[in-house]
PDB file of N, CA and C in Angstrom:
ATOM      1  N   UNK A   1      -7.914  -6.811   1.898  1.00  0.00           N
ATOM      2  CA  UNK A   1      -6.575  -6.322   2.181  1.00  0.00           C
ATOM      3  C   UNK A   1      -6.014  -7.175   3.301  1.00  0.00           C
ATOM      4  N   UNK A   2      -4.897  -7.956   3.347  1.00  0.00           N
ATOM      5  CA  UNK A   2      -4.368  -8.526   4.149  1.00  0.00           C
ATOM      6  C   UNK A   2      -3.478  -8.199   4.732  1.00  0.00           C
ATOM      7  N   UNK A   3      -3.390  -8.191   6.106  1.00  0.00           N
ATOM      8  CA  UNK A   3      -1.920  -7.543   6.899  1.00  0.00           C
ATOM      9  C   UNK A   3      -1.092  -8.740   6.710  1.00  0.00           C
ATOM     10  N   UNK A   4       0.096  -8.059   6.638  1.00  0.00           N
ATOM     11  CA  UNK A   4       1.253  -9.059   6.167  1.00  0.00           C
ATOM     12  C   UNK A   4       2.746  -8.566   7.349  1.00  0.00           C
ATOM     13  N   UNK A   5       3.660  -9.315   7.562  1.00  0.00           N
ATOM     14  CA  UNK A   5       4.592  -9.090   8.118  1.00  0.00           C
ATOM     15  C   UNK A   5       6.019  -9.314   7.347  1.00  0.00           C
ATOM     16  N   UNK A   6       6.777  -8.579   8.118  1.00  0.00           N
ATOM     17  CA  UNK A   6       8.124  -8.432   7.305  1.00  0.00           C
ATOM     18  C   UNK A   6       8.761  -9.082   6.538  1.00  0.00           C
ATOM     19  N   UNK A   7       8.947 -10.563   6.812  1.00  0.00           N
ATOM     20  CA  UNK A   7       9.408 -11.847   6.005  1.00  0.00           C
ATOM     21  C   UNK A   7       7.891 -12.175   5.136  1.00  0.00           C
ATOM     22  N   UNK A   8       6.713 -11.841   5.027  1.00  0.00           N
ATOM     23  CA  UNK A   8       5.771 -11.787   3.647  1.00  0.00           C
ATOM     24  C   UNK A   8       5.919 -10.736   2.863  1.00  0.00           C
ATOM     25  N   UNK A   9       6.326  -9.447   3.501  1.00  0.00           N
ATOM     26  CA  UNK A   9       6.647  -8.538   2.310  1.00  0.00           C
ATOM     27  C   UNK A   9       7.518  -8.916   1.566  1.00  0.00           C
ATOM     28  N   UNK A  10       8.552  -9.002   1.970  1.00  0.00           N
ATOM     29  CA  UNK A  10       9.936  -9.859   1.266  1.00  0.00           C
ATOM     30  C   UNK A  10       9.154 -10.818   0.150  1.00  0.00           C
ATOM     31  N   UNK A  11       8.181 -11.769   0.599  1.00  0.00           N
ATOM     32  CA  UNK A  11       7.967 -12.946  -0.488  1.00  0.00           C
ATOM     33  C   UNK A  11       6.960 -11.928  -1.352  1.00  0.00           C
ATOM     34  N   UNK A  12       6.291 -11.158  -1.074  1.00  0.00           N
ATOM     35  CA  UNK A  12       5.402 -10.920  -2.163  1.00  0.00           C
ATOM     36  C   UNK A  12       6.212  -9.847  -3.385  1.00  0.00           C
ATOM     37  N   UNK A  13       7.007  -9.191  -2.787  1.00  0.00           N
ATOM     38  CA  UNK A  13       7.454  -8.143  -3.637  1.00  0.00           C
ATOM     39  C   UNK A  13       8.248  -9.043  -4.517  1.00  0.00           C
ATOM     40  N   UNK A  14       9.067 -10.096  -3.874  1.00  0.00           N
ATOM     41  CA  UNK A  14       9.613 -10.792  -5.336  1.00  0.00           C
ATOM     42  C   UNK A  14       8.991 -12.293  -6.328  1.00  0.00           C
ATOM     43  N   UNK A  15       7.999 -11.976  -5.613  1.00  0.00           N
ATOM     44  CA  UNK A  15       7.386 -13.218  -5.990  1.00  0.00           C
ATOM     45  C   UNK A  15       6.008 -12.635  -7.638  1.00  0.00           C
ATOM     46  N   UNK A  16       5.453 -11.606  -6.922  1.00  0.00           N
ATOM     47  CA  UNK A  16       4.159 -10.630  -7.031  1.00  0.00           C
ATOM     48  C   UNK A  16       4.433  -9.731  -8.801  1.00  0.00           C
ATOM     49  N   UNK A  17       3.744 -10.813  -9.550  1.00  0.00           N
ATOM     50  CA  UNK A  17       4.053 -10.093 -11.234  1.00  0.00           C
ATOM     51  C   UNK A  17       3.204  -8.810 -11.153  1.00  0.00           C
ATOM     52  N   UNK A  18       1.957  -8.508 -10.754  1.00  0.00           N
ATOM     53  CA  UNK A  18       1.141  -7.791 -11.389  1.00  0.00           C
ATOM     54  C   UNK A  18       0.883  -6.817 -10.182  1.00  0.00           C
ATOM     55  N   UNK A  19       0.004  -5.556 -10.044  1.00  0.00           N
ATOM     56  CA  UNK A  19      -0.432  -4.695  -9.717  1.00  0.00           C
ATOM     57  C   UNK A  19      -0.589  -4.836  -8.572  1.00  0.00           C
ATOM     58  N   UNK A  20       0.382  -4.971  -7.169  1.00  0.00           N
ATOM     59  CA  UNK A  20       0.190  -4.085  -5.579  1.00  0.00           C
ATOM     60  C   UNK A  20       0.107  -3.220  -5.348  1.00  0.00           C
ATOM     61  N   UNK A  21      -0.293  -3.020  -4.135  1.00  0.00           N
ATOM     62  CA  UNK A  21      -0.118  -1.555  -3.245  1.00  0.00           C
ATOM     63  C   UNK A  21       0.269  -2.228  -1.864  1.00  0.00           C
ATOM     64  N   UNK A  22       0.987  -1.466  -1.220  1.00  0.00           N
ATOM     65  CA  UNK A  22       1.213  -1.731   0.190  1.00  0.00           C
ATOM     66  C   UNK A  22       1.147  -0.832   1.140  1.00  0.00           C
ATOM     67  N   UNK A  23       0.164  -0.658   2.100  1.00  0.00           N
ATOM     68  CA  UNK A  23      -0.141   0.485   2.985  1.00  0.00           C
ATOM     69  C   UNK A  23       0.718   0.193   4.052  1.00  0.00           C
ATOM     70  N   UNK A  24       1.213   1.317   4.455  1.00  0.00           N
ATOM     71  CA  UNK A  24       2.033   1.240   5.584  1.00  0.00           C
ATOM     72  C   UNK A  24       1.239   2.300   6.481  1.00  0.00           C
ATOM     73  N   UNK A  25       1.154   1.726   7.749  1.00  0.00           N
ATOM     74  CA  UNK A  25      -0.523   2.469   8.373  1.00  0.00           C
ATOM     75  C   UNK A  25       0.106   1.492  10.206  1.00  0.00           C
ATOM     76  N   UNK A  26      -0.781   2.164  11.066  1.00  0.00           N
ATOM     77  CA  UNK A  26      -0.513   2.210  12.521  1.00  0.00           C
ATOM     78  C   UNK A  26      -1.993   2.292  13.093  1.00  0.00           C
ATOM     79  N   UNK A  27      -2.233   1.090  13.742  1.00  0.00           N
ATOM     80  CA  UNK A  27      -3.290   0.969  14.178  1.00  0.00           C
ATOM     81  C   UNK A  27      -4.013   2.656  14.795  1.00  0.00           C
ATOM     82  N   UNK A  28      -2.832   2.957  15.540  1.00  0.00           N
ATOM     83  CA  UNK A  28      -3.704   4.059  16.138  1.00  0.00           C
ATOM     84  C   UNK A  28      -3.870   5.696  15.336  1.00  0.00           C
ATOM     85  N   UNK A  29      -3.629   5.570  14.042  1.00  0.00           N
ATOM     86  CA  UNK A  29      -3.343   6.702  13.182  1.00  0.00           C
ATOM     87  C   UNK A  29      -5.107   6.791  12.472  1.00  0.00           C
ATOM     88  N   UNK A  30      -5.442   7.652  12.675  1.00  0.00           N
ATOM     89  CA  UNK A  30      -6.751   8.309  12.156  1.00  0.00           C
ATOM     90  C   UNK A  30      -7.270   8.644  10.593  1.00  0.00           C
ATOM     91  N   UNK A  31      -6.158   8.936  10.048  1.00  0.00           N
ATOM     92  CA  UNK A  31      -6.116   8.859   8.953  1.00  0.00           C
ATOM     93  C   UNK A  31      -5.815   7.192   8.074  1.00  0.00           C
ATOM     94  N   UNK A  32      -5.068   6.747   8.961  1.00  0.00           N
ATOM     95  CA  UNK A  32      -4.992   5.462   8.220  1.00  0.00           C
ATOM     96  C   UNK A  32      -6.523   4.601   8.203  1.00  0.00           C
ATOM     97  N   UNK A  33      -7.072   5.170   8.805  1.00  0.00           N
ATOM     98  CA  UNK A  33      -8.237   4.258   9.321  1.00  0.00           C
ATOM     99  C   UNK A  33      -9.051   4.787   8.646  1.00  0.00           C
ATOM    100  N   UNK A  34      -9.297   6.137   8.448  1.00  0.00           N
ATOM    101  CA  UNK A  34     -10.163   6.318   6.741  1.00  0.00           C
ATOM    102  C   UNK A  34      -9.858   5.704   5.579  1.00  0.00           C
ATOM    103  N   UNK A  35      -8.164   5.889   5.392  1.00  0.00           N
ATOM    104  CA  UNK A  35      -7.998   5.326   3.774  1.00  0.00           C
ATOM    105  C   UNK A  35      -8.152   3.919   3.939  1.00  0.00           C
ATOM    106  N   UNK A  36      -8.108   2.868   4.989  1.00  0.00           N
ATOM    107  CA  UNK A  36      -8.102   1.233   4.421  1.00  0.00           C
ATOM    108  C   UNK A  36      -9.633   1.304   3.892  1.00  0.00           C
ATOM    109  N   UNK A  37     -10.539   1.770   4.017  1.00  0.00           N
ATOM    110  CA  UNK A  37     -11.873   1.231   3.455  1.00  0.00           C
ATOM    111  C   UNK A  37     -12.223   1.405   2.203  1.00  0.00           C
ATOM    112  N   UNK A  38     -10.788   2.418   2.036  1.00  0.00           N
ATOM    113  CA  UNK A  38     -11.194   3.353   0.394  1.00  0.00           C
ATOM    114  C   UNK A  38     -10.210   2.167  -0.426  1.00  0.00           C
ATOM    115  N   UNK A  39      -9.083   1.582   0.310  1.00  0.00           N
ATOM    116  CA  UNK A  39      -8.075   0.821  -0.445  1.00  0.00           C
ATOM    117  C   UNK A  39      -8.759  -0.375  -0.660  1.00  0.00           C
ATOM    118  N   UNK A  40      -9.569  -1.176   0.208  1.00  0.00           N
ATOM    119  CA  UNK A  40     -10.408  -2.163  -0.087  1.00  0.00           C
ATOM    120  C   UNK A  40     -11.465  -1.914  -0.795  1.00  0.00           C
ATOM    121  N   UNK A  41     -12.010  -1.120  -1.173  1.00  0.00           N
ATOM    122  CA  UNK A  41     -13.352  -0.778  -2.329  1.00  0.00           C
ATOM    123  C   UNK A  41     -12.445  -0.746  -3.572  1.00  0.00           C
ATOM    124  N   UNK A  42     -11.258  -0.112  -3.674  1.00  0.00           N
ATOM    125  CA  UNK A  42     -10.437   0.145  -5.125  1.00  0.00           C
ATOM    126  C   UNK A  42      -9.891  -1.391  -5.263  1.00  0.00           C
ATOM    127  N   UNK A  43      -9.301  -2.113  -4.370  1.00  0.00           N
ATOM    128  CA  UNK A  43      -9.129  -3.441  -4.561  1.00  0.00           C
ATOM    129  C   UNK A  43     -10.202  -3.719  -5.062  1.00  0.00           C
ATOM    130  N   UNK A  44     -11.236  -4.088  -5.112  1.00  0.00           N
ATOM    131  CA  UNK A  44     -12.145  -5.252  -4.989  1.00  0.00           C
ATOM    132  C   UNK A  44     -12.789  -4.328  -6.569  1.00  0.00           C
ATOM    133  N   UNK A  45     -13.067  -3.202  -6.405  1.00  0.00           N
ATOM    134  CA  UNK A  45     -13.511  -2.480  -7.757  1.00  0.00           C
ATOM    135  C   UNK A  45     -12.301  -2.509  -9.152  1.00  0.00           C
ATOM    136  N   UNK A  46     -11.491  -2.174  -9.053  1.00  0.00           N
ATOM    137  CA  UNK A  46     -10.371  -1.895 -10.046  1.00  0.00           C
ATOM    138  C   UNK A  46      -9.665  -3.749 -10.258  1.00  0.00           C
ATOM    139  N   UNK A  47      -9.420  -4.823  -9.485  1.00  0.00           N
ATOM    140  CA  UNK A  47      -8.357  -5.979  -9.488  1.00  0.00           C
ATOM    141  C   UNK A  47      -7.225  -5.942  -9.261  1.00  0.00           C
ATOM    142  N   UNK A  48      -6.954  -5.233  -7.977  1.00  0.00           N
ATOM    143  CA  UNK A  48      -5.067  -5.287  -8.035  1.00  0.00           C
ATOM    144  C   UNK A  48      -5.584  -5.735  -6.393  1.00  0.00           C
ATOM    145  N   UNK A  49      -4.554  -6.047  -6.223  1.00  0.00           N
ATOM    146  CA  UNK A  49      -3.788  -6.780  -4.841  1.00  0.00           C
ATOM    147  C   UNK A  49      -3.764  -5.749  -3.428  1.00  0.00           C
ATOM    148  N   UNK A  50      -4.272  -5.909  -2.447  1.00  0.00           N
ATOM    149  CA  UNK A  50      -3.394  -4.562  -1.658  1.00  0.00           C
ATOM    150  C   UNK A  50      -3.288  -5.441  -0.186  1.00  0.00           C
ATOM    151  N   UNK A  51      -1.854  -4.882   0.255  1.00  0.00           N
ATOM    152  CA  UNK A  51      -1.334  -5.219   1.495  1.00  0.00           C
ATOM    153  C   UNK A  51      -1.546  -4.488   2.290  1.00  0.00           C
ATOM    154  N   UNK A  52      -1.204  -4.906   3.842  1.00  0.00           N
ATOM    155  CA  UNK A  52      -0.913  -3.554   4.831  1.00  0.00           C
ATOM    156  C   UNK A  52       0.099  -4.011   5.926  1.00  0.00           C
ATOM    157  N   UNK A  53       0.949  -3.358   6.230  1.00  0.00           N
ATOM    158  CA  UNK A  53       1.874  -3.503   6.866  1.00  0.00           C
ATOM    159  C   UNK A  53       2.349  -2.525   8.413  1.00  0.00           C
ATOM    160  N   UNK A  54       1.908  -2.803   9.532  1.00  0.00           N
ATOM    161  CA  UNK A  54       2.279  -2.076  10.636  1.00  0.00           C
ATOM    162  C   UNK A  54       3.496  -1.327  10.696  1.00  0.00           C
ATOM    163  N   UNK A  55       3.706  -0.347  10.640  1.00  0.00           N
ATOM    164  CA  UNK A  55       5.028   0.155  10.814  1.00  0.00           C
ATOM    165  C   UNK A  55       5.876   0.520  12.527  1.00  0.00           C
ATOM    166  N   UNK A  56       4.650   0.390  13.144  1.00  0.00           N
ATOM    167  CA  UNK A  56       5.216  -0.126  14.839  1.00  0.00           C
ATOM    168  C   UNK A  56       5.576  -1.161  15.126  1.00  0.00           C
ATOM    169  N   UNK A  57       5.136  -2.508  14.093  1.00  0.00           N
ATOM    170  CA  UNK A  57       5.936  -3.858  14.190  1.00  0.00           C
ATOM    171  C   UNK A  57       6.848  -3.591  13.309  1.00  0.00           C
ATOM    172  N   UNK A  58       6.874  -3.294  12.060  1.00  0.00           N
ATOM    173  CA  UNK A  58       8.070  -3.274  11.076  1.00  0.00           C
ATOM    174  C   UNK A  58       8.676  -2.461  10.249  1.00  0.00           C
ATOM    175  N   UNK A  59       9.682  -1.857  11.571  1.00  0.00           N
ATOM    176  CA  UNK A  59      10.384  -0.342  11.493  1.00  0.00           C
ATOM    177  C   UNK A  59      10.795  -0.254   9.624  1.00  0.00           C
ATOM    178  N   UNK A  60      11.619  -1.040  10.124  1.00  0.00           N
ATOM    179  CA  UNK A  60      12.802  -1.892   8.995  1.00  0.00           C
ATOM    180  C   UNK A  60      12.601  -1.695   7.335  1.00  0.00           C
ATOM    181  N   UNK A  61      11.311  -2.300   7.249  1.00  0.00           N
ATOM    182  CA  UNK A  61      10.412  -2.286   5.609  1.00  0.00           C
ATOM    183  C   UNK A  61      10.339  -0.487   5.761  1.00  0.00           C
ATOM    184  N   UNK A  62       9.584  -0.108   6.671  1.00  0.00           N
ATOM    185  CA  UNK A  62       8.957   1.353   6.354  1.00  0.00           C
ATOM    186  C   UNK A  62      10.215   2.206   5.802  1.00  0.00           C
ATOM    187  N   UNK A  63      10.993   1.428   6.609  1.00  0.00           N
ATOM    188  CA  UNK A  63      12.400   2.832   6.159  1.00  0.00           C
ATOM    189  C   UNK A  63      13.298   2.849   5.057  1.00  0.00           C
ATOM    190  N   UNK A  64      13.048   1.389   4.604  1.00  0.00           N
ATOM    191  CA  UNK A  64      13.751   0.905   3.467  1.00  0.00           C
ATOM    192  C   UNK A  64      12.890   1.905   2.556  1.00  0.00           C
ATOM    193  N   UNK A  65      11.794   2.247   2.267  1.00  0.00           N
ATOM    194  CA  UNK A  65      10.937   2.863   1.386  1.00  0.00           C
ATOM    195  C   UNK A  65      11.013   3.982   1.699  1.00  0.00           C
ATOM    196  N   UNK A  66      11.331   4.758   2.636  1.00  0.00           N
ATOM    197  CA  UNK A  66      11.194   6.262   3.355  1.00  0.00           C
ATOM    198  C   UNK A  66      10.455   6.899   3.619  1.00  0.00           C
ATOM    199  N   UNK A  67       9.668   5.740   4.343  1.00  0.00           N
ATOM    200  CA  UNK A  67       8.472   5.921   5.431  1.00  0.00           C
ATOM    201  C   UNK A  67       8.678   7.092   6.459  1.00  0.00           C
ATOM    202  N   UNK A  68       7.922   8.443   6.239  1.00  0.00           N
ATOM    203  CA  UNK A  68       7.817   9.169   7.275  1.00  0.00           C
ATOM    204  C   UNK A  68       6.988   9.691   7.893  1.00  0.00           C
ATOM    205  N   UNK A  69       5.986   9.507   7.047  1.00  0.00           N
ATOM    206  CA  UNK A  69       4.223  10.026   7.760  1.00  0.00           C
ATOM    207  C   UNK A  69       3.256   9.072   7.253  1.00  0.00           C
ATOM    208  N   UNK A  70       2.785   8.913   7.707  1.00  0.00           N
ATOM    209  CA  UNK A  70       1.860   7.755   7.713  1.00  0.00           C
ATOM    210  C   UNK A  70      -0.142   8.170   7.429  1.00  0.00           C
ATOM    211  N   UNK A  71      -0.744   7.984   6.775  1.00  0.00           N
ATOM    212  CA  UNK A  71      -0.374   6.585   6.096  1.00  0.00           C
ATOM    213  C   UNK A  71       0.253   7.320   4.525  1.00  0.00           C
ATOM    214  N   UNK A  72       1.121   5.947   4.022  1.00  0.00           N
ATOM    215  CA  UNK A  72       1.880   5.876   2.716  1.00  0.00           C
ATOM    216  C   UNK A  72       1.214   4.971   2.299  1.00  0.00           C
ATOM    217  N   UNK A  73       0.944   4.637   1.160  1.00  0.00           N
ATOM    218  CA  UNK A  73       0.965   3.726   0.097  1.00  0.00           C
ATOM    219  C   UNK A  73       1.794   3.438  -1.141  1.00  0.00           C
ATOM    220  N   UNK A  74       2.345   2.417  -1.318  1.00  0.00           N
ATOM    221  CA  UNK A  74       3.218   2.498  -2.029  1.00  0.00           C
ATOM    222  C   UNK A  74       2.958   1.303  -3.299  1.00  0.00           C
ATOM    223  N   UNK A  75       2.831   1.845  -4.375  1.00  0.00           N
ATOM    224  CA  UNK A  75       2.582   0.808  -5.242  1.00  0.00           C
ATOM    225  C   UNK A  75       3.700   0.378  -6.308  1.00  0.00           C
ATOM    226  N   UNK A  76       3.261  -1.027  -6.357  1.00  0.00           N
ATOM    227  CA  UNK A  76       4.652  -2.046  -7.341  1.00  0.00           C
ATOM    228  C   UNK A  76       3.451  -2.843  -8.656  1.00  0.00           C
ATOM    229  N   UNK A  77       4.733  -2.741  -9.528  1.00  0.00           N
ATOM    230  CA  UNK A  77       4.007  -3.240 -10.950  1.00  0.00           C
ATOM    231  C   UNK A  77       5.149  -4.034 -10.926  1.00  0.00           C
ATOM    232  N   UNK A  78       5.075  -5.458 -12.061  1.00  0.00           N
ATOM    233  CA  UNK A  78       6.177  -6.091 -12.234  1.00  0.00           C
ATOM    234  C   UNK A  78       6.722  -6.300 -10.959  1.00  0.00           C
ATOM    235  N   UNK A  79       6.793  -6.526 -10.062  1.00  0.00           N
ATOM    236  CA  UNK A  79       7.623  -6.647  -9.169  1.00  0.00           C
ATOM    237  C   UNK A  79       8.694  -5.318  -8.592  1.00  0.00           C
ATOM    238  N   UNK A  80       8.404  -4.055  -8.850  1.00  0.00           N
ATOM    239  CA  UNK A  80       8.855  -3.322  -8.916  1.00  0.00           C
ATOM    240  C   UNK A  80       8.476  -2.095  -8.226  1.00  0.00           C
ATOM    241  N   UNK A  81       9.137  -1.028  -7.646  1.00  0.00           N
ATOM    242  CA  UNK A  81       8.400  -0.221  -6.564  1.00  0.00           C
ATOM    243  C   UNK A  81       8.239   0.580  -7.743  1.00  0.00           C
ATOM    244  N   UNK A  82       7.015   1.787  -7.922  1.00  0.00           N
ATOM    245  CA  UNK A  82       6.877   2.595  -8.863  1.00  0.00           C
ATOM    246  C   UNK A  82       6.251   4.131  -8.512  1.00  0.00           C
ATOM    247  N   UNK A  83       5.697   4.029  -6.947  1.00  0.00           N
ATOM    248  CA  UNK A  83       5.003   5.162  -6.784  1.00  0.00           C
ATOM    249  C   UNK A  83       4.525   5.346  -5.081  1.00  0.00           C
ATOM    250  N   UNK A  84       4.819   6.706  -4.945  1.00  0.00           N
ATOM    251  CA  UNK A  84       3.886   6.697  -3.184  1.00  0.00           C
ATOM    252  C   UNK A  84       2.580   7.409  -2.908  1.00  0.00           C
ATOM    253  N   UNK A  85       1.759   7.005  -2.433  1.00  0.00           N
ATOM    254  CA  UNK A  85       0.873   7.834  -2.311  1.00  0.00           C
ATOM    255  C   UNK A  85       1.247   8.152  -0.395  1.00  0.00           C
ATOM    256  N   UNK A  86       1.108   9.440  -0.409  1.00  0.00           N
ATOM    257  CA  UNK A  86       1.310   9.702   1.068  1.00  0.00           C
ATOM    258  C   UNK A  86      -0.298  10.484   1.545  1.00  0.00           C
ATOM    259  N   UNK A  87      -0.679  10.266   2.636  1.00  0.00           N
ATOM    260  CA  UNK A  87      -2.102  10.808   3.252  1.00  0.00           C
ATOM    261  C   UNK A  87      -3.177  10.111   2.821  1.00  0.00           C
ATOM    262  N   UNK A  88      -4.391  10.383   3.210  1.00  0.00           N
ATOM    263  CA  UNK A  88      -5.067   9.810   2.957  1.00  0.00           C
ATOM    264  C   UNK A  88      -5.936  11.234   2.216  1.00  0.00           C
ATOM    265  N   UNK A  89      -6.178  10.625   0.766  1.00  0.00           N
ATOM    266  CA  UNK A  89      -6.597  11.521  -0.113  1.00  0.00           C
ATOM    267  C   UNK A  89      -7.761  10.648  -0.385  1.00  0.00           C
ATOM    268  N   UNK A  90      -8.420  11.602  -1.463  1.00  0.00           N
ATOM    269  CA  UNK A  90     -10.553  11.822  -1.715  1.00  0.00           C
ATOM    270  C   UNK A  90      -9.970   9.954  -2.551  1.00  0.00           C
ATOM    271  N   UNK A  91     -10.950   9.348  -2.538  1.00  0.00           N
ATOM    272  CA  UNK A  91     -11.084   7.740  -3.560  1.00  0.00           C
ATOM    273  C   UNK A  91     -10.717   8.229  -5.025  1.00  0.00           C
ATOM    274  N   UNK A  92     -10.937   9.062  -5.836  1.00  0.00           N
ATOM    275  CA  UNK A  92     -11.035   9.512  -6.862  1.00  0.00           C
ATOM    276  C   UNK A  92      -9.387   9.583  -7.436  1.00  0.00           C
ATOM    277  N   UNK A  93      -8.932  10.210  -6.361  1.00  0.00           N
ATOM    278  CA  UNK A  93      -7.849  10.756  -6.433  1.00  0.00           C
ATOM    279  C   UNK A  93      -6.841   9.328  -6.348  1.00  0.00           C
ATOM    280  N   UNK A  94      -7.142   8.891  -5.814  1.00  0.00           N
ATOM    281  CA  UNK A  94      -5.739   7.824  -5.618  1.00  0.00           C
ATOM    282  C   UNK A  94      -6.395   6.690  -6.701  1.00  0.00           C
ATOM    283  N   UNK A  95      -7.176   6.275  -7.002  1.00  0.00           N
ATOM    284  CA  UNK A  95      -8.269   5.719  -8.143  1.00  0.00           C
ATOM    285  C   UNK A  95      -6.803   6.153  -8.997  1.00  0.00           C
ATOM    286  N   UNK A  96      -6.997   7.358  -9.800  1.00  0.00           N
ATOM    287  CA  UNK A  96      -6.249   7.760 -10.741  1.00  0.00           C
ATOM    288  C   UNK A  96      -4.575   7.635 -10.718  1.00  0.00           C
ATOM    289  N   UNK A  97      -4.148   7.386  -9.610  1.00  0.00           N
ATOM    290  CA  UNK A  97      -2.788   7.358  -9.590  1.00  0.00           C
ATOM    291  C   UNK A  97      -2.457   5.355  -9.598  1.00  0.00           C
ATOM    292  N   UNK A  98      -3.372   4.799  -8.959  1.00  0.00           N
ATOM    293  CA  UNK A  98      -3.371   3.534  -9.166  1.00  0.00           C
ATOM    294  C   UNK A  98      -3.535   3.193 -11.054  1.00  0.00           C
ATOM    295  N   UNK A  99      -5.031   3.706 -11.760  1.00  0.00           N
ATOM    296  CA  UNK A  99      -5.137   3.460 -13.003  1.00  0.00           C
ATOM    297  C   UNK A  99      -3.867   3.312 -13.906  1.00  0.00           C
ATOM    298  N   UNK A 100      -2.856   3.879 -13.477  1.00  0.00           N
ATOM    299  CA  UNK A 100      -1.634   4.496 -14.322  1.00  0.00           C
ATOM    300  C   UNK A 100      -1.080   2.973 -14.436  1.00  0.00           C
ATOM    301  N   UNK A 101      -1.063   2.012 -13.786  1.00  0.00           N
ATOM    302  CA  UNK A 101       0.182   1.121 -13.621  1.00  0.00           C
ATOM    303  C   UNK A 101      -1.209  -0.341 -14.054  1.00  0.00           C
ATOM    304  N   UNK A 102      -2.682  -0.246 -14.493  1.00  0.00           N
ATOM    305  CA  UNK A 102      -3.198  -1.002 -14.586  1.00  0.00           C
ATOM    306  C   UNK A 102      -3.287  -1.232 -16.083  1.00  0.00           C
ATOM    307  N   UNK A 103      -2.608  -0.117 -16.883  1.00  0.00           N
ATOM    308  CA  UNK A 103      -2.767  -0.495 -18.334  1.00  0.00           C
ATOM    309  C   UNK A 103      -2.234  -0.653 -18.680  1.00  0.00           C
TER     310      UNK A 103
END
């Protein structure tokens, strides 16, 4: 999972054909810090892409999406926004909401 900044979100979302996610997460948030390990095992297990993006550096992106509790995940197919996952929920669970946009 690579942290990315505001002018790379921009390039990946229009650049990016196939299956992202983009976590929007805060170093000091507790919950965010459970789900990145679960988002990097589903990366690396399932083949899709996943970002992460500070939302204390980059107000701007979070709000464009309607970032309000943290952590969000937000996933794009086609280049396209399609879904949020908000909290940090069981692997299983977000597993299945990712599967949807891999077939």
């Amino acid at each position: 999972m690579k942290t990315i900044d505001e002018n790379e979100y921009s390039d990946i979302v229009s650049k990016e054909k196939g299956v992202f996610l983009v976590d929007f997460f805060a170093s000091w948030c507790g919950p965010c810090k459970i789900l990145i390990p679960i988002i990097e095992e589903l990366e690396e297990e399932m083949g899709f892409v996943a970002y992460k993006i500070d939302i204390t550096k980059y107000t701007s992106v979070a709000k464009r999406f309607g970032v309000i509790s943290i952590p969000t995940v937000c996933i794009f197919s086609g280049g396209e926004f399609k879904e949020k996952i908000i909290g940090s929920l069981p692997k299983e669970q977000i597993r299945a909401v990712i599967q949807k946009y891999l077939v």
